[in-house]
Structure formats: C-alpha cells, structure tokens
Protein backbone atom coordinates (compact mmCIF):
# COMPACT_ATOMS: atom_id res chain seq x y z
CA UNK A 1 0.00 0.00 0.00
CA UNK A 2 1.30 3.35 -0.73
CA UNK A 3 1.59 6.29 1.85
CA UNK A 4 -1.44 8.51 -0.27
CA UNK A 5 -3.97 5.37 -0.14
CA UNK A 6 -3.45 4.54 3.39
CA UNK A 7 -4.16 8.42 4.18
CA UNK A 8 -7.53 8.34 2.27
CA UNK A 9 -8.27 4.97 4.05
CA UNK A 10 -7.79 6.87 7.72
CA UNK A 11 -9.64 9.72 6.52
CA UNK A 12 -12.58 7.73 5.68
CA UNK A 13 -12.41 5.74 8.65
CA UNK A 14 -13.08 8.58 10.92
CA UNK A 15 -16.49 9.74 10.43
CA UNK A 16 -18.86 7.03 11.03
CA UNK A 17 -21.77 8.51 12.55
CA UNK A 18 -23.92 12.00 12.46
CA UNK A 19 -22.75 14.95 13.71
CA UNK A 20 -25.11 16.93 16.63
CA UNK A 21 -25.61 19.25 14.44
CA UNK A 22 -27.17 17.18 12.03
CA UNK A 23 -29.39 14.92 14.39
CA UNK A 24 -30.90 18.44 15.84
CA UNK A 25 -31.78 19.42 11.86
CA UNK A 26 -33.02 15.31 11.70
CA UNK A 27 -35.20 16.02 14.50
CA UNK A 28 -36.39 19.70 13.64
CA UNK A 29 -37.64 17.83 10.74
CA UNK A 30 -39.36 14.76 12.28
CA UNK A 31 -41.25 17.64 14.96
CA UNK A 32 -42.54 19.28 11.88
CA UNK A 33 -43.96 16.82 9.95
CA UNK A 34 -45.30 15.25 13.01
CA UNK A 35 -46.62 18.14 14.17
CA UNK A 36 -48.29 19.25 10.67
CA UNK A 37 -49.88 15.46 10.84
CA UNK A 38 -51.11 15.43 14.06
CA UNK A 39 -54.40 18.04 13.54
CA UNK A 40 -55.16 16.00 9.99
CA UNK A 41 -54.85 12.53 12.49
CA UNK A 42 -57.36 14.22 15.07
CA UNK A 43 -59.85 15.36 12.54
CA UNK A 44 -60.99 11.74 11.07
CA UNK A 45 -61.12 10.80 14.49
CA UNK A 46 -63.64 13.36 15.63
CA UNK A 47 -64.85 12.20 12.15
CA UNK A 48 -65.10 9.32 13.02
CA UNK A 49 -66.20 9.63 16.32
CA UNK A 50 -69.38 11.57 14.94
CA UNK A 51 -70.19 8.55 12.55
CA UNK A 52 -70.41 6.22 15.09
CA UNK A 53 -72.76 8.44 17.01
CA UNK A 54 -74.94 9.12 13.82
CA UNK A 55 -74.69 5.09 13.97
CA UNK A 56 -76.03 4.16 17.07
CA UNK A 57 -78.92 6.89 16.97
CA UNK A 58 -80.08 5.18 13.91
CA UNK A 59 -79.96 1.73 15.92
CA UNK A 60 -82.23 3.36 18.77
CA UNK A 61 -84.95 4.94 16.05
CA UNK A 62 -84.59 1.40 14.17
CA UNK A 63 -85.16 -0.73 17.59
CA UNK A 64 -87.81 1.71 18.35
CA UNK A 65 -89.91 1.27 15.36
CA UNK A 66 -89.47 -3.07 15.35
CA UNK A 67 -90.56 -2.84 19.32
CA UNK A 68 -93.73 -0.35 17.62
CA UNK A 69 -94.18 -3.11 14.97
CA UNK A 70 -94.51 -5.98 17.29
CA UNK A 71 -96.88 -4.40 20.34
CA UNK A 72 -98.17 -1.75 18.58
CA UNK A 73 -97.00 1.17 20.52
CA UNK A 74 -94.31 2.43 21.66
CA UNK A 75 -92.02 1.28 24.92
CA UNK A 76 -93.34 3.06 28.31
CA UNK A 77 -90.71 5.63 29.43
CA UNK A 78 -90.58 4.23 32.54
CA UNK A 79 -92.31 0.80 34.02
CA UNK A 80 -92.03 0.14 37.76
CA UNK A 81 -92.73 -3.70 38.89
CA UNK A 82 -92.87 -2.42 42.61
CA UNK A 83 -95.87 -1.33 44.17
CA UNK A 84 -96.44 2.35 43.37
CA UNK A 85 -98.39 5.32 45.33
CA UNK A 86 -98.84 7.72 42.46
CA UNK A 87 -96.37 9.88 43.49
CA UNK A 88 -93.41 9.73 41.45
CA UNK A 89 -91.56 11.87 43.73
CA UNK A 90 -92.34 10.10 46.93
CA UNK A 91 -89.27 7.64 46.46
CA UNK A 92 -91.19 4.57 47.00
CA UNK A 93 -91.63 4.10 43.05
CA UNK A 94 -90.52 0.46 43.60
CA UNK A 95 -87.86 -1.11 41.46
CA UNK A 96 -88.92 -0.74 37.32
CA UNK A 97 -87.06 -0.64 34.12
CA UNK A 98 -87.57 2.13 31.24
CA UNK A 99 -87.69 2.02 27.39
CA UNK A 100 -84.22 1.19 26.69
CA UNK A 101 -84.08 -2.07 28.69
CA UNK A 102 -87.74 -3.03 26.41
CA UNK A 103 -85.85 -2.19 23.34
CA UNK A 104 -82.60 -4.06 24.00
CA UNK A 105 -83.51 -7.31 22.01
CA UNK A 106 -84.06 -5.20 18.91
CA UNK A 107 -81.30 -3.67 19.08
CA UNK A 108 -78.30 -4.69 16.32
C-alpha cells in the first residue's frame, strides 16, 4: 500500500456517525412533519367519532320502530314492577325498568 492510499483509508475511517448538528436538523424535521400530521390525524377521528354516534342513533330509532311493529305502541318511558303510590316523587316508586331495557332485544 502506498503512503497517499493509506491516508484516504484513515480519513474515511473517521467519520462514522452523524454529527449533533445534524441529528438536531433530523429532528427539527421529524417535529414538523409530526406536528403538521397530528391536527389531519385528530380530525378523522372526531370524524369518526361523529359517525359512530350518527350510527347508534339510527340503531335506537330502528329498535324503536321493530318494538312499535310488534306491540303496537311504543315502549313506556318508565315501568315500575314495585308497588307504586302515584307519586313519582315520593321515592317509594318500587324497582322498574324504562324504554331502553324493552328495546334491547331489537337492538343490532
């Protein structure tokens, strides 16, 4: 080996990594792409988040309506299997169970 090829070969051998400088620019970087992401990532969620809402509102008018088609009338908003005194206010209503829990098996 000649003297110029073994200085070229130490020369080369002594940067191997980044420097600080250039892992602060890497990260600058990273920060603003994640950061210009992040609203984009938040809005199909809410998105998404309203769609599934929209969703299960439909479910309740749908159950509603099959319960309507079997009885004929719509679930009782409240329906106590206690003994009641007529006063709703009284606290002795007895134990009961409202629309939702009479709408539950036609429910998807």
């Amino acid at each position: 080996m000649s003297q110029r090829s073994h200085g070229a070969l130490r020369q080369c051998r002594g940067r191997h990594g980044f420097t600080i400088v250039e892992f602060i620019v890497i990260a600058a970087i990273m920060f603003l792409l994640v950061s210009l992401l992040l609203p984009a990532i938040q809005h199909s969620r809410e998105a998404a988040r309203l769609t599934q809402c929209k969703n299960n509102l439909k479910q309740f008018g749908l159950a509603l309506h099959n319960y309507h088609d079997v009885y004929q009338l719509f679930p009782a908003g409240h329906r106590y299997t206690g003994i009641f005194d007529g006063d709703p206010n009284s606290g002795r209503g007895g134990n009961g169970f409202g629309w939702g829990w009479a709408i539950t098996p036609f429910l998807d």
